[in-house]
N, C-alpha and C. Protein backbone atom coordinates (compact mmCIF):
# COMPACT_ATOMS: atom_id res chain seq x y z
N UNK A 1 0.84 -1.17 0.00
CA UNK A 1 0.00 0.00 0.00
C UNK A 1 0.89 1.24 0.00
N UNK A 2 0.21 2.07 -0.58
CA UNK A 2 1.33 3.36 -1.08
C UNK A 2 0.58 4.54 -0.18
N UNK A 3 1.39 5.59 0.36
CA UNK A 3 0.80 6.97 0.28
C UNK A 3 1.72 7.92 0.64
N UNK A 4 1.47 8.81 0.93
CA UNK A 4 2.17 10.17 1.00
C UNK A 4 2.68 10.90 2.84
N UNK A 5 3.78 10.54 2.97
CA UNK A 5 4.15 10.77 4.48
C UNK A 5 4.32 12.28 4.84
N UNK A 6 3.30 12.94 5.65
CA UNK A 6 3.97 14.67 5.73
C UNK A 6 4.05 14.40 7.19
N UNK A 7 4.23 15.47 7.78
CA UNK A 7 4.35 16.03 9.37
C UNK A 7 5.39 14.59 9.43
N UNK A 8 6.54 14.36 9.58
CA UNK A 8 7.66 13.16 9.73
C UNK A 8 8.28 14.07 11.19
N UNK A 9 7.91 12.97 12.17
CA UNK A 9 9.09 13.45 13.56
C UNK A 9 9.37 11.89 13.76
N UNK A 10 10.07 12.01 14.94
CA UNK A 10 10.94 11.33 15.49
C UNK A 10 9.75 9.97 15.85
N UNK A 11 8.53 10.36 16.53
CA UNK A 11 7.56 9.95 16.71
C UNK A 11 6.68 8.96 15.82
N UNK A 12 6.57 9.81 14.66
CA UNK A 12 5.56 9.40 13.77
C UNK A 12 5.91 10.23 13.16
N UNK A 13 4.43 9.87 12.27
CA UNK A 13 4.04 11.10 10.85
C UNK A 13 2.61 10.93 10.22
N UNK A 14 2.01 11.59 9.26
CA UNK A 14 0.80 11.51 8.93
C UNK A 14 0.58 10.90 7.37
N UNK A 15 -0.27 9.97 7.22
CA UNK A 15 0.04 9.35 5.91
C UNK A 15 -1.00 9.78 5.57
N UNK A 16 -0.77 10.25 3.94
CA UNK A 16 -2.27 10.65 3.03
C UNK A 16 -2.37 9.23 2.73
N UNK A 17 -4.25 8.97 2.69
CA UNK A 17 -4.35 7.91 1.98
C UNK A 17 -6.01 8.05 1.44
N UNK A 18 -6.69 7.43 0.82
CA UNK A 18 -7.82 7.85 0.53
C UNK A 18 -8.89 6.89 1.86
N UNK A 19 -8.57 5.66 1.98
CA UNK A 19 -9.31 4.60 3.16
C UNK A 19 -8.22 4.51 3.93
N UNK A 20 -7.87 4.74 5.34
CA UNK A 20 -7.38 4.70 6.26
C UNK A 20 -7.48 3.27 6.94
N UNK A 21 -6.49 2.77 7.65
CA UNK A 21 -6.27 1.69 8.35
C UNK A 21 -7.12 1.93 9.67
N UNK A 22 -7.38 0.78 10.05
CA UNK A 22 -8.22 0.84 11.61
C UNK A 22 -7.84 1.46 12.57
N UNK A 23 -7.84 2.00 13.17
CA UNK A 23 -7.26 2.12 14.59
C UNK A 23 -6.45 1.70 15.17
N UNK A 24 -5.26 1.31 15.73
CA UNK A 24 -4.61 0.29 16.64
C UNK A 24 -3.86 -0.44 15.33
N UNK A 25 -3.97 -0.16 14.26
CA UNK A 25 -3.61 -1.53 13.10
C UNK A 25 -2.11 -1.26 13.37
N UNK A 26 -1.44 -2.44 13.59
CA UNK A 26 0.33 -2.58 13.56
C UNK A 26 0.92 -2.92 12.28
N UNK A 27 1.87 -2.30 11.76
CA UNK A 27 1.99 -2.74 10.57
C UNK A 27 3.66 -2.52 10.60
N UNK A 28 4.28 -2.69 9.24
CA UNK A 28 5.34 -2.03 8.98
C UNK A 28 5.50 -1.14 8.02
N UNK A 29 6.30 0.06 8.16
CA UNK A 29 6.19 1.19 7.04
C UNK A 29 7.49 1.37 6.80
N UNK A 30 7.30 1.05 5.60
CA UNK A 30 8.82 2.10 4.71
C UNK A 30 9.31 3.67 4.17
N UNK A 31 10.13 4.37 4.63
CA UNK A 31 9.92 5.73 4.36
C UNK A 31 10.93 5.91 3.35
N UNK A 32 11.55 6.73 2.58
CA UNK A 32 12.13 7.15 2.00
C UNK A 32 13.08 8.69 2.15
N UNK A 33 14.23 8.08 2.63
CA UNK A 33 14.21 9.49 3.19
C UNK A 33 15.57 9.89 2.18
N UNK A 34 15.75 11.21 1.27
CA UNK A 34 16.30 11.16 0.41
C UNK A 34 16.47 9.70 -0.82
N UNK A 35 17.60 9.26 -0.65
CA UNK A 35 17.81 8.21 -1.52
C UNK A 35 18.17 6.23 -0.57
N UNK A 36 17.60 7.02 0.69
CA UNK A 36 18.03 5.84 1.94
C UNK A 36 16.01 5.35 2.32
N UNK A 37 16.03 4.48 2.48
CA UNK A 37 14.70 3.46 2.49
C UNK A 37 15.03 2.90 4.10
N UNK A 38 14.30 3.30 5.11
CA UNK A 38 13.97 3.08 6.06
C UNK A 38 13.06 2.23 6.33
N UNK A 39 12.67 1.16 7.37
CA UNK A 39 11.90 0.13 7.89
C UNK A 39 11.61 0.26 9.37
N UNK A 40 10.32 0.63 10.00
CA UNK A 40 9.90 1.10 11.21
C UNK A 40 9.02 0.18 11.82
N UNK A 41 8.45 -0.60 12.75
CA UNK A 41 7.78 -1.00 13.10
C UNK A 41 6.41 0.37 13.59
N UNK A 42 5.25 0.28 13.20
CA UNK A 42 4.06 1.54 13.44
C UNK A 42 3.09 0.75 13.72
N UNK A 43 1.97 1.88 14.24
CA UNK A 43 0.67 1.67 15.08
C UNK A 43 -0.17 2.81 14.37
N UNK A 44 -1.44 2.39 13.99
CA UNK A 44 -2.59 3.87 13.85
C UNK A 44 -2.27 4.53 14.64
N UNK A 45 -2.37 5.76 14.80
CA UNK A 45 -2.66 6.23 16.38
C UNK A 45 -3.60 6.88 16.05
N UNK A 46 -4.61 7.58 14.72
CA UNK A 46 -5.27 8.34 14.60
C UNK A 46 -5.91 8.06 13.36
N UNK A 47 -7.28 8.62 12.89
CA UNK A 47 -8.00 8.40 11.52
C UNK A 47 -8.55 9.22 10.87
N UNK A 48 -8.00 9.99 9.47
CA UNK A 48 -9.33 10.46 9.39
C UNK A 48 -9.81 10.37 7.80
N UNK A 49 -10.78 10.03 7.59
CA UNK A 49 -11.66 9.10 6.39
C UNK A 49 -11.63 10.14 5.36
N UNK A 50 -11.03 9.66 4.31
CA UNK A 50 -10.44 10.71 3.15
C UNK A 50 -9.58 11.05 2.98
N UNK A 51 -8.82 11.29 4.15
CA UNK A 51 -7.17 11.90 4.04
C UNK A 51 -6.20 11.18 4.56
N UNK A 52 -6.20 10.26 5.56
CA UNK A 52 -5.25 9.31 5.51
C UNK A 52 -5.36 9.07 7.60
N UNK A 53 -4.14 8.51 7.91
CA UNK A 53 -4.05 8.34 8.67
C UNK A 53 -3.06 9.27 10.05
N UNK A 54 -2.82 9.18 11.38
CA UNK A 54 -1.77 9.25 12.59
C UNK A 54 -0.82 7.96 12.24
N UNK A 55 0.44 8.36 12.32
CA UNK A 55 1.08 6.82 12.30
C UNK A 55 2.06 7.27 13.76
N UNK A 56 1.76 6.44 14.64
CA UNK A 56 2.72 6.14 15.15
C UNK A 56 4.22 5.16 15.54
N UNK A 57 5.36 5.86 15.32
CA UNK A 57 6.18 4.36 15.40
C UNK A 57 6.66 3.84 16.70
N UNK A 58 6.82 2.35 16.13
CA UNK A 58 6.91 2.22 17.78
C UNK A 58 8.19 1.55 18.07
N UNK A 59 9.10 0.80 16.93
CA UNK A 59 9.95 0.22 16.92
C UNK A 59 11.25 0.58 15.48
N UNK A 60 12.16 0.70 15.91
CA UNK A 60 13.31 1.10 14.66
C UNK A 60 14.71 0.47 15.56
N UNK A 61 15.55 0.27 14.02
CA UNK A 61 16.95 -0.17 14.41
C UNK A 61 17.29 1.24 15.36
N UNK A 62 18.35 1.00 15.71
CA UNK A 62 19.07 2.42 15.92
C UNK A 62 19.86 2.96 14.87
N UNK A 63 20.00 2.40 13.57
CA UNK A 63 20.56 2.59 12.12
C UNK A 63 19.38 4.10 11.60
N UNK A 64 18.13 2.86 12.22
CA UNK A 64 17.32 3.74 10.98
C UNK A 64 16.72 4.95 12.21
N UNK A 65 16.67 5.15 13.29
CA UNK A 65 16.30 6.03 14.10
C UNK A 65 16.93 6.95 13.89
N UNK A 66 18.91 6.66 13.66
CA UNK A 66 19.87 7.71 13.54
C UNK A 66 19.31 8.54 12.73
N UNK A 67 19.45 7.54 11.55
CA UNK A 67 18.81 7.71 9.73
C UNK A 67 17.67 8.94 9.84
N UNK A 68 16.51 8.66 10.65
CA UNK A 68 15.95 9.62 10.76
C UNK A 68 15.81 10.26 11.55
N UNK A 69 16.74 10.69 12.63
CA UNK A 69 17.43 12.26 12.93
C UNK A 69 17.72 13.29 12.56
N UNK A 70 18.87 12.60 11.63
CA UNK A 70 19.56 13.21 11.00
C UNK A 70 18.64 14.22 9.83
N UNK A 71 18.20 13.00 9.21
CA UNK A 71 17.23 13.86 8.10
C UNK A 71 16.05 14.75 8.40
N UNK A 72 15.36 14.53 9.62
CA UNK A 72 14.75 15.50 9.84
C UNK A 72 16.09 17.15 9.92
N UNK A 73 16.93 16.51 11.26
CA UNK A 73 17.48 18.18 11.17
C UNK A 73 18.15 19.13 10.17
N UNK A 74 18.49 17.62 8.98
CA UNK A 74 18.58 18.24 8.00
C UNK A 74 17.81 19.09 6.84
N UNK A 75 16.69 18.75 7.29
CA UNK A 75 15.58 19.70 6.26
C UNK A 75 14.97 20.89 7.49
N UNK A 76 14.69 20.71 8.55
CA UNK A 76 14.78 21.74 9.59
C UNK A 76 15.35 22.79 9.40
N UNK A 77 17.29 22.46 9.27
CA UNK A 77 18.05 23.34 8.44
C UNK A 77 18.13 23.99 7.52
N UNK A 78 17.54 23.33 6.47
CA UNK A 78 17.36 23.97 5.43
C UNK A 78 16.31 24.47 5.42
N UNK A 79 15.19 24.51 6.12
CA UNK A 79 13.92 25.43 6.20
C UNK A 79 14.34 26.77 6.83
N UNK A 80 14.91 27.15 7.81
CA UNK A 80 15.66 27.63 8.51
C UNK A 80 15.83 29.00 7.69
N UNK A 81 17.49 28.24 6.77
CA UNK A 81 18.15 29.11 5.82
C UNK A 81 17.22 29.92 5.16
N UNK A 82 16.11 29.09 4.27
CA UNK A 82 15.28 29.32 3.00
C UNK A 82 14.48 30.45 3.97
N UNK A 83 13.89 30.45 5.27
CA UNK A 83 13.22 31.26 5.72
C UNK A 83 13.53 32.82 6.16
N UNK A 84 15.16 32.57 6.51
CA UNK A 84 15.97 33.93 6.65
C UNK A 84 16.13 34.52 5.78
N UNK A 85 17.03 33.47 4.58
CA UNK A 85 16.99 34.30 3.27
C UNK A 85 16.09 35.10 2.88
N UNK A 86 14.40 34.58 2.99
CA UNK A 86 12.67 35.55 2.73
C UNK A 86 13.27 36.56 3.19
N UNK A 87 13.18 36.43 4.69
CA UNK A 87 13.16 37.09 5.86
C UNK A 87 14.27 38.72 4.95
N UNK A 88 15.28 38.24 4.40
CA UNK A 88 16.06 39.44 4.27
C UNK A 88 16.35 39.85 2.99
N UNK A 89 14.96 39.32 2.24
CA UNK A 89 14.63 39.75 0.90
C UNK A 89 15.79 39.03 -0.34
N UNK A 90 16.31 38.03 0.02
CA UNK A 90 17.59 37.20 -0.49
C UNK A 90 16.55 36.39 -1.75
N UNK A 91 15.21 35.94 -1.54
CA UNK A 91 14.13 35.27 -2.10
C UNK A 91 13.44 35.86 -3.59
């Protein structure tokens, strides 16, 4: 099953999907983070009918936890920059 991962923390993230998984459903999810493919053990934690799901994770290597650390603070960062730059008419 395919969909679209936004809001990505350390925690979880929110999957677009058109029919949402149950509640409580345990599954495994693959993320993509740049050109590196991550494997998480997740839980529903949330639903909403049309747009997708709450994913919570509940289990990761410490490979792929690093894995996604890193890449969050790396786009953090770069939101950052891109926002100062606005900020000082650099945009």
């Amino acid at each position: 099953m395919w969909g679209r991962a936004t809001d990505l923390s350390l925690g979880g993230c929110f999957v677009e999907m058109p029919i949402p998984l149950k509640l409580g459903s345990k599954f495994e999810i693959g993320i993509w983070l740049s050109e590196t493919k991550i494997k998480l053990r997740a839980a529903v934690a949330s639903t909403a009918p049309g747009y997708g799901i709450g994913v919570r994770f509940e289990e990761s290597t410490p490979q792929d936890r690093e894995l996604l650390n890193r890449f969050i603070h790396t786009v953090t960062d770069q939101n950052r920059e891109l926002a100062a730059a606005a900020h000082a008419g650099r945009l």
